[in-house]
N, C-alpha and C. Protein backbone atom coordinates (compact mmCIF):
# COMPACT_ATOMS: atom_id res chain seq x y z
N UNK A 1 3.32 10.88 -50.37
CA UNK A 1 3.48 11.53 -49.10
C UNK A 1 2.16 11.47 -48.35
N UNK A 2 2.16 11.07 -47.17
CA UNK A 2 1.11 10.77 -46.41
C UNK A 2 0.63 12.07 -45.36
N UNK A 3 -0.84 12.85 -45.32
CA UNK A 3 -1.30 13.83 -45.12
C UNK A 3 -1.80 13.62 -43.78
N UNK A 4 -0.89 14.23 -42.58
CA UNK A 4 -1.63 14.43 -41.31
C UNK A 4 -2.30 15.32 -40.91
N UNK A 5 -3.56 15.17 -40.14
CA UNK A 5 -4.17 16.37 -39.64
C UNK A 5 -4.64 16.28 -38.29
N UNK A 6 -4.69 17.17 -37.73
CA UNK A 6 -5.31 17.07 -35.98
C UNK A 6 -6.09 17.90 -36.03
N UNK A 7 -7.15 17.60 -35.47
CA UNK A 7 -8.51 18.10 -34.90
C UNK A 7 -8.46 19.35 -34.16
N UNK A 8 -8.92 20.13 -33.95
CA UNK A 8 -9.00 21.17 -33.02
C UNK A 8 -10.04 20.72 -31.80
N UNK A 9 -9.83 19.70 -31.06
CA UNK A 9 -9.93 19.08 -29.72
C UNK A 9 -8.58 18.56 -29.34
N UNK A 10 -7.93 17.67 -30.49
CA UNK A 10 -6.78 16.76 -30.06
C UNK A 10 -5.76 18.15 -29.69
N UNK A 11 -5.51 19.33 -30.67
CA UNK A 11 -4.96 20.61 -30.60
C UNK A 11 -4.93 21.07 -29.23
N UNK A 12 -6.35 21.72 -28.24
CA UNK A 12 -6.64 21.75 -27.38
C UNK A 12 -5.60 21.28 -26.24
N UNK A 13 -6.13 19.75 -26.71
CA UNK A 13 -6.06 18.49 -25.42
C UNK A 13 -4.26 18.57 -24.98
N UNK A 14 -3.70 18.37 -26.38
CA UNK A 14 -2.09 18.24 -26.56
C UNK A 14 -1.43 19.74 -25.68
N UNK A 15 -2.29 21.26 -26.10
CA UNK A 15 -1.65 22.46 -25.29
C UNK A 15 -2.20 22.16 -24.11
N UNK A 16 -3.08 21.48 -23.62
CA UNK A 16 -3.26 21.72 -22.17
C UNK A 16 -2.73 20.80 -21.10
N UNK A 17 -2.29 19.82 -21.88
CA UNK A 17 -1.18 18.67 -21.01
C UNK A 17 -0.13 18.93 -20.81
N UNK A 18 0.59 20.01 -21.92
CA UNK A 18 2.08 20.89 -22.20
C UNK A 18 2.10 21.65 -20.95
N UNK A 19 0.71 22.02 -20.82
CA UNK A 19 0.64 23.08 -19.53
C UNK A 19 0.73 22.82 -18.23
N UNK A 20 -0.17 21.58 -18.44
CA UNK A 20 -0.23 21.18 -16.84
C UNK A 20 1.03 20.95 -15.99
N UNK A 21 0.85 21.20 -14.74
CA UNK A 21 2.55 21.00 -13.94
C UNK A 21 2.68 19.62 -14.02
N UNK A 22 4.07 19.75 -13.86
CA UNK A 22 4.72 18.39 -13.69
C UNK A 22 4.54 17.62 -11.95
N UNK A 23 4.65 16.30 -11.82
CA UNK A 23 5.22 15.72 -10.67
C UNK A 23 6.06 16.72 -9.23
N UNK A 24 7.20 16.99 -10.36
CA UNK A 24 8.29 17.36 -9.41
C UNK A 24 7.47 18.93 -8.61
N UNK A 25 6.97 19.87 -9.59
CA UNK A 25 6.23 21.38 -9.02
C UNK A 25 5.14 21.12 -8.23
N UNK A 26 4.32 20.15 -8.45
CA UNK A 26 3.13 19.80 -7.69
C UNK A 26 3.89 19.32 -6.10
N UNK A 27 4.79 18.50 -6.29
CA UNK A 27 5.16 18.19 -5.09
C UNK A 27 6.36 19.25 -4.10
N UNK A 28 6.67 20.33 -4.91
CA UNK A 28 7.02 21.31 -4.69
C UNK A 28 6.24 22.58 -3.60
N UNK A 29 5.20 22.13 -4.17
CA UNK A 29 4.26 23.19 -3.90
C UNK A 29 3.37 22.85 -2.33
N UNK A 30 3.64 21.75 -2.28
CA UNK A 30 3.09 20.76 -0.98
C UNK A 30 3.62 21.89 0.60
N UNK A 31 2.95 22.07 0.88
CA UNK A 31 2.95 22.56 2.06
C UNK A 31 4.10 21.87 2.93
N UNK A 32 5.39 23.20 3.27
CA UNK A 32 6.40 22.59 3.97
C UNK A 32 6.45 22.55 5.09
N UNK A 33 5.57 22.45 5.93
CA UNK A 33 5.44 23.29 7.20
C UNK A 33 5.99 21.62 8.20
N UNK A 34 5.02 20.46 6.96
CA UNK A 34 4.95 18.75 7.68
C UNK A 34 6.30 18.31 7.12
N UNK A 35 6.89 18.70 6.19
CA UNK A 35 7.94 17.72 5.98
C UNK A 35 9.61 17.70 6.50
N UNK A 36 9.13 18.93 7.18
CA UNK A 36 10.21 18.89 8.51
C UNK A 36 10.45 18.39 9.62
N UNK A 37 9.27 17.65 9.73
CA UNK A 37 9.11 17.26 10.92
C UNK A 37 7.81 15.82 10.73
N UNK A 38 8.68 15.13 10.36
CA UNK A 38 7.72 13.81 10.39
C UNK A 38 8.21 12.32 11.14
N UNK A 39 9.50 12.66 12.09
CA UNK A 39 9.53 11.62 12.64
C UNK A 39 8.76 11.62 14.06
N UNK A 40 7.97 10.41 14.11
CA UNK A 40 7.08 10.61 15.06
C UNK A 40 7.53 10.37 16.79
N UNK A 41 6.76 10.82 17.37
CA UNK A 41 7.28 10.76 18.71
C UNK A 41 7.51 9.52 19.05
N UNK A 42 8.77 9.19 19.92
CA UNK A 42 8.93 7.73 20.49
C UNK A 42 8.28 7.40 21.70
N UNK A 43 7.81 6.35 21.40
CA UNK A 43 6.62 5.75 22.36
C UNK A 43 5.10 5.96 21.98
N UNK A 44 4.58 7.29 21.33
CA UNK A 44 3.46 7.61 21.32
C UNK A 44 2.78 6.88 19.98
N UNK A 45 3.59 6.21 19.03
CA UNK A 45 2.78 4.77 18.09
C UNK A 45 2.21 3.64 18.45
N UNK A 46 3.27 3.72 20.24
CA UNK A 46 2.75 1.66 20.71
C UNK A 46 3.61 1.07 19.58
N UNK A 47 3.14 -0.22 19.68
CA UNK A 47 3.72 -1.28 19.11
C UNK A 47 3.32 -1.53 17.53
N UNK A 48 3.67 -1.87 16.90
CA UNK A 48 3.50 -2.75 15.07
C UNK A 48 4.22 -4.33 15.32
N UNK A 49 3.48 -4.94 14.72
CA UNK A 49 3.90 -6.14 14.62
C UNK A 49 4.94 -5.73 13.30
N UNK A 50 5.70 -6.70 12.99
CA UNK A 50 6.41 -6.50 12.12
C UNK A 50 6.16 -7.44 10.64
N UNK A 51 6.09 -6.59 9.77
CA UNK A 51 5.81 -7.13 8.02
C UNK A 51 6.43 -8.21 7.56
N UNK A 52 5.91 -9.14 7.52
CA UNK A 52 7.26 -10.37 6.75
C UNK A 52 7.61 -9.98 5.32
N UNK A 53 8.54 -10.37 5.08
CA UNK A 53 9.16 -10.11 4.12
C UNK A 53 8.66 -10.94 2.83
N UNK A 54 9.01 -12.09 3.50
CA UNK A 54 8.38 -13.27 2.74
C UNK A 54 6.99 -13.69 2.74
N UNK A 55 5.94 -14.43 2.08
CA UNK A 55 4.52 -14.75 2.15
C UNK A 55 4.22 -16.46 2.02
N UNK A 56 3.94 -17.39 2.46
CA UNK A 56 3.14 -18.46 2.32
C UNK A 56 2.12 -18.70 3.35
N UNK A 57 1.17 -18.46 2.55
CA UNK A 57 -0.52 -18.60 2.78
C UNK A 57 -1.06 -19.70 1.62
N UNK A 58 -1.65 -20.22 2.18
CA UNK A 58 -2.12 -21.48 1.49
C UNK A 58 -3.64 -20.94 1.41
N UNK A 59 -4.51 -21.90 0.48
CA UNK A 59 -5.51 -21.85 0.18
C UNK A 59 -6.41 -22.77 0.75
N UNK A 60 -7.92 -22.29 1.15
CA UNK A 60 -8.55 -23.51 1.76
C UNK A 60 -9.61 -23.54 1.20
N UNK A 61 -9.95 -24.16 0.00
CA UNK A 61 -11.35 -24.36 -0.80
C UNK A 61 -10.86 -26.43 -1.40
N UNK A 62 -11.34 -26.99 -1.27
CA UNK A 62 -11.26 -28.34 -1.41
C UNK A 62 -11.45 -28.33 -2.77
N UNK A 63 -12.16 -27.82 -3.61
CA UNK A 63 -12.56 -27.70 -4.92
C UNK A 63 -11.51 -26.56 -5.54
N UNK A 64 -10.37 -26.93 -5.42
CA UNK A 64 -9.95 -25.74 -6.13
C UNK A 64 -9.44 -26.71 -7.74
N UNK A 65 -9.05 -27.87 -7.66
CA UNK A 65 -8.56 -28.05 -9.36
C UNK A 65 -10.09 -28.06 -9.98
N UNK A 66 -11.14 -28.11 -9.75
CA UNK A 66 -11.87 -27.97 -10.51
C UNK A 66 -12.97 -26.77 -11.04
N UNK A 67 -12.22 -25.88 -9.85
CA UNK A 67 -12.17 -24.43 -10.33
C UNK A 67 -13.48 -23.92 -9.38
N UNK A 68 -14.17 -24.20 -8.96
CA UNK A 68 -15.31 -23.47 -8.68
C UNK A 68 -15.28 -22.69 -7.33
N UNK A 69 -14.18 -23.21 -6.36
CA UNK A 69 -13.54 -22.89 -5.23
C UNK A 69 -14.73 -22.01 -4.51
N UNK A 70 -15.29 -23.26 -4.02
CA UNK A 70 -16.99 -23.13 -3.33
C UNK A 70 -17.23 -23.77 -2.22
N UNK A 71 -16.47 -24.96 -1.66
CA UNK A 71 -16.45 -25.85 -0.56
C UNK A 71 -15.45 -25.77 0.09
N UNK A 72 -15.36 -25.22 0.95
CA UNK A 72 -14.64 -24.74 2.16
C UNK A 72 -13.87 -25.73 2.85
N UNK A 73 -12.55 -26.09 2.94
CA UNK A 73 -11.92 -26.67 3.91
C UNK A 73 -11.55 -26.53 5.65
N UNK A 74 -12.52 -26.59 6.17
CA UNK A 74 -12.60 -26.14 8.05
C UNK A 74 -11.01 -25.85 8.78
N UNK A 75 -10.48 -26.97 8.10
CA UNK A 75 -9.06 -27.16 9.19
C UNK A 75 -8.28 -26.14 7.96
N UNK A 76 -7.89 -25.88 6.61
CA UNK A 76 -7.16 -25.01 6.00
C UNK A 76 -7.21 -23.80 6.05
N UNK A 77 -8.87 -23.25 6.50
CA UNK A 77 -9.40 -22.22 6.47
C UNK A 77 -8.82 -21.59 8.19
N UNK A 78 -9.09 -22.57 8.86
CA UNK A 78 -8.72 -22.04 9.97
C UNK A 78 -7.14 -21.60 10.32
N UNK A 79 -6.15 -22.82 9.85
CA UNK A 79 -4.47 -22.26 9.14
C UNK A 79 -4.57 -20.94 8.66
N UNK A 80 -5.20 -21.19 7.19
CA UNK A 80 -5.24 -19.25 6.81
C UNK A 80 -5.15 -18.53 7.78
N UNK A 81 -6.44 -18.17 8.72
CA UNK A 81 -7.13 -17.60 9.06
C UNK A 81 -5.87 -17.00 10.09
N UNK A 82 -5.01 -17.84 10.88
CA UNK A 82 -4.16 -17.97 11.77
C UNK A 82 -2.75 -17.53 11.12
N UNK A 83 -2.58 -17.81 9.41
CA UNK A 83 -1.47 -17.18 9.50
C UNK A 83 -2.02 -15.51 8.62
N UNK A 84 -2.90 -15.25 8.85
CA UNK A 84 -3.27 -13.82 7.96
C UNK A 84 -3.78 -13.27 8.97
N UNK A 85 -3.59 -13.52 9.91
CA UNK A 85 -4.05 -12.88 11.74
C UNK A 85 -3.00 -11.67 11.61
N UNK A 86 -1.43 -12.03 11.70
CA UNK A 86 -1.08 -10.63 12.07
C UNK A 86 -0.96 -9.56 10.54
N UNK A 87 -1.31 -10.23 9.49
CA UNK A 87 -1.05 -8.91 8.40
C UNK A 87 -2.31 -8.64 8.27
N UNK A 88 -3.31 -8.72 8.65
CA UNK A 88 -4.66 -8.45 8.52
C UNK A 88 -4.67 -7.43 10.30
N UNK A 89 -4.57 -7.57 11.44
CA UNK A 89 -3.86 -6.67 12.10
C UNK A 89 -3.21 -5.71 11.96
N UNK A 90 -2.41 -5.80 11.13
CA UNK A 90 -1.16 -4.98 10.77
C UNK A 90 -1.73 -3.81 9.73
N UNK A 91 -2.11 -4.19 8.98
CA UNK A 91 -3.76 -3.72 8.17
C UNK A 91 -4.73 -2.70 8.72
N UNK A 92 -5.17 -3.14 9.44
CA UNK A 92 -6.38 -2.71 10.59
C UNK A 92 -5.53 -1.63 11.18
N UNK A 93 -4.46 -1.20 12.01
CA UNK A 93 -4.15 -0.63 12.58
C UNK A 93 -3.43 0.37 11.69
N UNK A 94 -2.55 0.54 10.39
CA UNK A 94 -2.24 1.11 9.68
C UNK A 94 -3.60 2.18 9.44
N UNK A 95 -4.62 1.34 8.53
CA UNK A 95 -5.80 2.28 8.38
C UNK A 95 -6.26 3.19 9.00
N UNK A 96 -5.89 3.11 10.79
CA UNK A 96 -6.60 3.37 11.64
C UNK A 96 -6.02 4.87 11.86
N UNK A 97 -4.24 4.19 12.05
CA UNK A 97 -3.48 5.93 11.75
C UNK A 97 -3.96 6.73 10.86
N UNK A 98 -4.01 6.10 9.61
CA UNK A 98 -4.24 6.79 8.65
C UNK A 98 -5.61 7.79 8.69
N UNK A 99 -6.91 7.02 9.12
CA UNK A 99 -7.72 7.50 9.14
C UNK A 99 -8.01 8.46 10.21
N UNK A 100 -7.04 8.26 11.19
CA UNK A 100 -7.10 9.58 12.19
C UNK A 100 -6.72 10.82 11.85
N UNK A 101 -5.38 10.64 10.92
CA UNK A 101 -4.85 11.60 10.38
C UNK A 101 -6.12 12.53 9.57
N UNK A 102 -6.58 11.74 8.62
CA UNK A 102 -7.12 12.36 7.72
C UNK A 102 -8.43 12.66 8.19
N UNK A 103 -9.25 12.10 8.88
CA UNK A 103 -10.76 12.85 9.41
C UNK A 103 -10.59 13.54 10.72
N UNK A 104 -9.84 13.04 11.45
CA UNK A 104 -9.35 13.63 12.62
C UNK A 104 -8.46 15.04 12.63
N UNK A 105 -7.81 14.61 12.16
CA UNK A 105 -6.38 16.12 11.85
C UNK A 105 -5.45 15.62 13.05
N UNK A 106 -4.96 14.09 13.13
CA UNK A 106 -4.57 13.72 14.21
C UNK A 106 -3.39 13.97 13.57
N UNK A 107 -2.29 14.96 13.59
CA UNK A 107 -0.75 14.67 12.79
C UNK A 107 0.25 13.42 14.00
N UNK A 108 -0.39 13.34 15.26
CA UNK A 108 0.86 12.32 15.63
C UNK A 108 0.40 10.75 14.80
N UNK A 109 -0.79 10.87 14.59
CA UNK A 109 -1.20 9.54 14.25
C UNK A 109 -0.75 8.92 12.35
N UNK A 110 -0.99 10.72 11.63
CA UNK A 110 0.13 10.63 10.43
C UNK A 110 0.90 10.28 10.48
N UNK A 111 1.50 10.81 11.49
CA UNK A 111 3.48 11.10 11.37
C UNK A 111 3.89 9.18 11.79
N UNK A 112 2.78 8.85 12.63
CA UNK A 112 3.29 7.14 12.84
C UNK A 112 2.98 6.11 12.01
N UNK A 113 1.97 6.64 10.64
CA UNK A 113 1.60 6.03 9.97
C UNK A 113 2.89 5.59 8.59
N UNK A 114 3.47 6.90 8.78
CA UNK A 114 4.39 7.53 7.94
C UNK A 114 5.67 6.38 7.94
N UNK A 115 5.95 6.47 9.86
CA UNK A 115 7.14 6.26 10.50
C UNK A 115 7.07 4.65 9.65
N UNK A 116 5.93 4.11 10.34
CA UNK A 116 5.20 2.37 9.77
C UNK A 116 5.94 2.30 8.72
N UNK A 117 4.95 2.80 7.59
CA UNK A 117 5.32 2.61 6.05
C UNK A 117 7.44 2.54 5.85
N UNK A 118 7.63 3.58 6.38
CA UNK A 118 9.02 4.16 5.76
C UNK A 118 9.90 2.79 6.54
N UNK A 119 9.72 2.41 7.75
CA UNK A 119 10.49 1.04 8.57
C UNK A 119 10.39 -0.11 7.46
N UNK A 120 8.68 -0.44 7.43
CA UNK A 120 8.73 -1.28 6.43
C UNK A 120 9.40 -1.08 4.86
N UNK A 121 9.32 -0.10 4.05
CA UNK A 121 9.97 0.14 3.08
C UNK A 121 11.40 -0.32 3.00
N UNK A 122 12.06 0.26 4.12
CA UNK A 122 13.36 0.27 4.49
C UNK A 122 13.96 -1.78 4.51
N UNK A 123 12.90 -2.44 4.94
CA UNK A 123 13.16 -3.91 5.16
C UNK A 123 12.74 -4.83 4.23
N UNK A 124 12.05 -4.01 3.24
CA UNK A 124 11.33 -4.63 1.92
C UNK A 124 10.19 -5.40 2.24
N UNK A 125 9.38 -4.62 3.05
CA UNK A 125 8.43 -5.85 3.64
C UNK A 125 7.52 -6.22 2.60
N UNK A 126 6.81 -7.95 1.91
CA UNK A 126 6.43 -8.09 1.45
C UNK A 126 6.84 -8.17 -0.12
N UNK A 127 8.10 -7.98 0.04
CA UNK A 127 8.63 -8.27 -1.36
C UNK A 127 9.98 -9.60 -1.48
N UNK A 128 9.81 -10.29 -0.75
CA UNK A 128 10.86 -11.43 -0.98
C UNK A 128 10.35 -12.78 -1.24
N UNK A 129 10.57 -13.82 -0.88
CA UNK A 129 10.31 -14.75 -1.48
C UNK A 129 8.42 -14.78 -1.53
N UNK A 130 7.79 -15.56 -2.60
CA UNK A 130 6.66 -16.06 -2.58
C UNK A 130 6.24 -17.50 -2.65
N UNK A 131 6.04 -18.18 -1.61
CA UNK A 131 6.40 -19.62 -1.46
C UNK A 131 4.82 -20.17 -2.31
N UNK A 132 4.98 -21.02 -3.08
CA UNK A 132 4.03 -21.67 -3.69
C UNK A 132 3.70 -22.89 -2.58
N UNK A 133 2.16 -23.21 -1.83
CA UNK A 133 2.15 -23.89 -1.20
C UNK A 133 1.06 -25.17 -2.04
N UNK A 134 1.15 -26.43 -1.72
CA UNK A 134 0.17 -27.12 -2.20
C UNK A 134 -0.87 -26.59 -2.40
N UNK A 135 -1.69 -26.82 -1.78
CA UNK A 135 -3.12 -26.35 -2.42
C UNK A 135 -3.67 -25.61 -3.23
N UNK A 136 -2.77 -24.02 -2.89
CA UNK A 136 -3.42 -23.25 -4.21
C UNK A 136 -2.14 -22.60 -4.01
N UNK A 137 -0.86 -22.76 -5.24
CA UNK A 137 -0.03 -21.86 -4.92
C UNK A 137 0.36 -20.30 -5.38
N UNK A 138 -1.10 -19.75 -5.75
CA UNK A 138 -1.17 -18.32 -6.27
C UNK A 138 -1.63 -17.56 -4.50
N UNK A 139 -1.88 -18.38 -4.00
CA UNK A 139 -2.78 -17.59 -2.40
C UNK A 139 -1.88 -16.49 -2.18
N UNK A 140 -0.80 -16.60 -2.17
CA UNK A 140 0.44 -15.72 -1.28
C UNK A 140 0.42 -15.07 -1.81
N UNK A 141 0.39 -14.79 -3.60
CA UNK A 141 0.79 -13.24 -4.51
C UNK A 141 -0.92 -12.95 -4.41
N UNK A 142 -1.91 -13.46 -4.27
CA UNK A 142 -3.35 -12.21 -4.47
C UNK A 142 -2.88 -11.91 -2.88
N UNK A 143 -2.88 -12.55 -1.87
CA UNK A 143 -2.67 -11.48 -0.64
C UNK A 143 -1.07 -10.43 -0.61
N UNK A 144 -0.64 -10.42 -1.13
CA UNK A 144 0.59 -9.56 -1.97
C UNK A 144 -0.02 -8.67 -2.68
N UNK A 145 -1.31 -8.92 -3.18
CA UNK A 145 -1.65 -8.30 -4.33
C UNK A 145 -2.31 -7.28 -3.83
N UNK A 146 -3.62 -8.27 -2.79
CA UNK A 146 -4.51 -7.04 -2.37
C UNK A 146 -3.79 -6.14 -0.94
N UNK A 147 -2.55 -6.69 -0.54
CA UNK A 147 -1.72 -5.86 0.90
C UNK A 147 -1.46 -4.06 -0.07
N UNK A 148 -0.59 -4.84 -1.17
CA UNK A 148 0.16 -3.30 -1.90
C UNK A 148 -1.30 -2.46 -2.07
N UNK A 149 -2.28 -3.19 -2.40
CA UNK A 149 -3.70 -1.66 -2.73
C UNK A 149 -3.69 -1.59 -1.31
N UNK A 150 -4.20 -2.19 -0.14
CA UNK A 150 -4.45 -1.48 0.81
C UNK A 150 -3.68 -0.29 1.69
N UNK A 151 -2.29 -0.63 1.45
CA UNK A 151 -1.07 -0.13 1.87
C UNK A 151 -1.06 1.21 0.80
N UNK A 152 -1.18 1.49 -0.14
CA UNK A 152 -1.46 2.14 -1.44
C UNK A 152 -2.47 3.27 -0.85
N UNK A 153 -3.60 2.24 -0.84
CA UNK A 153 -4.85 3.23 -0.08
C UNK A 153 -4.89 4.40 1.15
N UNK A 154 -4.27 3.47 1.80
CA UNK A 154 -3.90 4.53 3.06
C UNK A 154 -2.65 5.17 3.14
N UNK A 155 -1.38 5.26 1.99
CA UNK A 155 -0.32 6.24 1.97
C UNK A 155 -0.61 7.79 1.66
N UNK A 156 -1.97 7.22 0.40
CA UNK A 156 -2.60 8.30 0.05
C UNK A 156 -2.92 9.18 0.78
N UNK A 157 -3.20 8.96 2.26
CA UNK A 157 -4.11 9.59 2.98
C UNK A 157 -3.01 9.92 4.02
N UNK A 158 -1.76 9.74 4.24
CA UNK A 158 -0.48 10.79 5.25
C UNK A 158 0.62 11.04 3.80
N UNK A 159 0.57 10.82 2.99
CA UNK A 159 1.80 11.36 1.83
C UNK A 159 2.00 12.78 2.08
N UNK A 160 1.73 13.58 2.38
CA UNK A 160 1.62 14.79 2.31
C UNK A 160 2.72 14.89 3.62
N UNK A 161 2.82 14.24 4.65
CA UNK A 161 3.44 14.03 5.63
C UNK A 161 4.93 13.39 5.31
N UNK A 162 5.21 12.49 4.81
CA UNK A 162 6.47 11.97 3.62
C UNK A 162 7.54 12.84 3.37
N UNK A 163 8.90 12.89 3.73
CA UNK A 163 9.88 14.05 3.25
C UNK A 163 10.13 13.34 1.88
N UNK A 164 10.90 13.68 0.82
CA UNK A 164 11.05 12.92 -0.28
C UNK A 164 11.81 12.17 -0.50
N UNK A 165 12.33 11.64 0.92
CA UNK A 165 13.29 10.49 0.59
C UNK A 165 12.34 9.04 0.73
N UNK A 166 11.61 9.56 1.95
CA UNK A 166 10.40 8.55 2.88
C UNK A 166 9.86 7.96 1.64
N UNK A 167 9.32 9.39 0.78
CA UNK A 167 8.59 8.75 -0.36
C UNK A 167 8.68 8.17 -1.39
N UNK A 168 10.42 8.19 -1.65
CA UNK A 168 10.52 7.85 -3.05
C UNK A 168 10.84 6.16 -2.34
N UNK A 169 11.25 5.93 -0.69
CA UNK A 169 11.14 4.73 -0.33
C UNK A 169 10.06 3.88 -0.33
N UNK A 170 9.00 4.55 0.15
CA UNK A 170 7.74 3.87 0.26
C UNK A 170 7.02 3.28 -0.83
N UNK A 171 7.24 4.19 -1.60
CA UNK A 171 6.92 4.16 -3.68
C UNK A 171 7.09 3.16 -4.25
């Protein structure tokens, strides 16, 4: 018969995780005052370009089979550059709500940050096809990759604004 024992830290550690609230009470506890009211005023967002669904972005380093992807292709770079214009926009201006919200105390600029996210959620933006293009055909999933952290980054900062349907969409 094999003899277990636990530490009186692991003891500790195990009652105080038992304790801690769950998900569902923490988000319970969220101040209801915003989640009644988070659709944002019409007209007062302006415009969003709209999220593609789908991604092909190609790569522009001339040296990429030999890995060092150090010599720059002028004319591919400039393609990129042209098709990552509007989600790099789209980007920029998300943050921008976001960051009004949160250093500002701007709530219309939350509530449109919110509106953004939850449209796109709703259309799956960024989750459908990933087209492998010649040159480098991973380009499209790292900008997939690094969109979801940035998009990630700044939900953090209006979630609190989110009713729990918004959020379990956006999620």
């Amino acid at each position: 018969m094999r003899k277990t024992s636990f530490s009186l830290p692991l003891v500790v550690l195990l009652t105080a995780c038992a304790s801690a609230p769950t998900l569902k009470e923490v988000e319970a506890s969220k101040p209801s005052v915003f989640k009644t009211a988070v659709t944002a005023t019409p007209g007062a967002c302006g415009s969003m370009s709209p999220i593609p669904v789908d991604l092909a972005l190609d790569g522009f380093y001339t040296d990429m089979k030999g890995g060092s992807y150090s010599i720059m292709d002028t004319k591919r770079f400039n393609a990129w550059k042209e098709a990552f214009k509007q989600l790099e926009a789209w980007n920029l201006k998300l943050n921008t709500l976001a960051d009004d919200y949160l250093l500002r105390k701007d709530l219309e600029s939350g509530k449109c940050a919110v509106a953004f996210l939850d449209d796109w959620a709703r259309a799956n933006a960024l989750l459908g096809e990933i087209r492998k293009m010649p040159h480098e055909p991973r380009q499209s999933y790292y900008h997939q990759q690094w969109l979801f952290a940035a998009v990630s980054a700044q939900y953090f900062k209006v979630q609190d604004l989110a009713t729990p349907d918004q959020d379990a969409r956006i999620k």
